[in-house]
Every structure is written in structure tokens, then in C-alpha cells.
Protein backbone atom coordinates (compact mmCIF):
# COMPACT_ATOMS: atom_id res chain seq x y z
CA UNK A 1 0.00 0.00 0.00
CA UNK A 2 2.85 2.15 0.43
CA UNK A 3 4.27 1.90 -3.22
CA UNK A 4 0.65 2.73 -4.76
CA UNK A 5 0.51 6.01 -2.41
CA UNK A 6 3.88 7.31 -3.24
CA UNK A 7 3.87 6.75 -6.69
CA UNK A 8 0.24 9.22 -6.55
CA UNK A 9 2.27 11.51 -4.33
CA UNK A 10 4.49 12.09 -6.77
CA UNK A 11 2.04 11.89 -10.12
CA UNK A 12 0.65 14.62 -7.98
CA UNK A 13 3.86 16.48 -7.51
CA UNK A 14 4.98 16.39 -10.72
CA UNK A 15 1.16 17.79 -12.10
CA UNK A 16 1.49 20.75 -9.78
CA UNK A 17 5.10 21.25 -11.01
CA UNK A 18 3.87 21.40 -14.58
CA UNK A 19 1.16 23.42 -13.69
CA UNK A 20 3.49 25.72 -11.92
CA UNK A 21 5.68 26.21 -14.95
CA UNK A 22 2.93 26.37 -17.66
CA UNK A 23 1.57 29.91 -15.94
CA UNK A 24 4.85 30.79 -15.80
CA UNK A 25 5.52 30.10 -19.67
CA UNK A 26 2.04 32.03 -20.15
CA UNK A 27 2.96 34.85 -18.16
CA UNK A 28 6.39 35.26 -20.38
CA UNK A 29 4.49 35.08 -23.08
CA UNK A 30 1.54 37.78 -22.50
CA UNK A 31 4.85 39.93 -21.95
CA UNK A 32 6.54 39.57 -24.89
CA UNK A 33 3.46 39.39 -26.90
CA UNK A 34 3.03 43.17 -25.09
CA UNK A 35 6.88 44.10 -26.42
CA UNK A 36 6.31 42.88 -29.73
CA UNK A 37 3.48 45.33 -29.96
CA UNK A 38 5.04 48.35 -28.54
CA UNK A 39 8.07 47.53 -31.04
CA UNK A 40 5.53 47.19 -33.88
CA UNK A 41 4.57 50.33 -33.11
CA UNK A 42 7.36 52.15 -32.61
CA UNK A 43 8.61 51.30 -35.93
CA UNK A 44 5.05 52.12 -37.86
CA UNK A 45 6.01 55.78 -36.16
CA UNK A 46 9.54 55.86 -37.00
CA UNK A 47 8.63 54.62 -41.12
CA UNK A 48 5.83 57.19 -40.63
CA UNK A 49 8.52 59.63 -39.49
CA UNK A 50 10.89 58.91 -42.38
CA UNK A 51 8.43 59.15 -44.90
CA UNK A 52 7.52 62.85 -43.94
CA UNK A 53 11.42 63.46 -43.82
CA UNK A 54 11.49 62.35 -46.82
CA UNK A 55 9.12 64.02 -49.23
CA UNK A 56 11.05 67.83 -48.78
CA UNK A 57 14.53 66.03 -50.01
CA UNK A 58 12.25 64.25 -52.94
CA UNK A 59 10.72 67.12 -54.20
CA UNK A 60 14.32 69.14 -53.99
CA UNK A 61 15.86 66.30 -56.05
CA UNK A 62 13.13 66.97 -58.56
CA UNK A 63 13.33 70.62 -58.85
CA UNK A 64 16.95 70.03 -59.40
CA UNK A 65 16.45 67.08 -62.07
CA UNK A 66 14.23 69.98 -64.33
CA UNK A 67 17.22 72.54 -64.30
């Protein structure tokens, strides 16, 4: 009777250890998931950004290609 019971102790054990480690893993991932966004958007602004930087130079390059 004693093998049965330890051997469901540690089924038991080892359940809550993978339960344990699987909120962990979804923890980790609702944070990166949250980085990847704010990087996403940070470079949407910074293309945004570039583009309007852009157009002066790309309409001077123009007026200079007519001359």
C-alpha cells in the first residue's frame, strides 16, 4: 500500500510542477506578446517619421532634375 501512495504523491507532484511552470511560460508570453506590440509600433512611427522626412529632399531632387 505504500508503493501505490507514493507513486500518486508524486504523479501529484509532478502535475502541480507542470502546472506551476505552464503559468509561468504564459505569463512570459503575455509579456513579450506586449513588447512585440510596442516595437511594432514604434517602428510604424519611426517609417511614418521617415516618410515625412522624406518628401522635402524628394521634391528638392526633382526641382533640381528639371534645371
Amino acid at each position: 500500500m505504500l508503493w501505490p501512495m507514493l507513486a500518486l504523491a508524486l504523479a501529484f507532484c509532478g502535475i502541480a510542477v507542470l502546472a506551476v511552470l505552464s503559468v509561468r511560460v504564459y505569463t512570459e508570453v503575455r509579456r513579450l506578446a506586449r513588447q512585440v506590440s510596442a516595437s511594432s509600433e514604434r517602428i510604424t512611427r519611426a517609417a511614418e517619421d521617415l516618410e515625412r522626412a522624406s518628401a522635402p529632399l524628394g521634391s528638392t531632387v526633382d526641382a533640381l532634375r528639371r534645371q
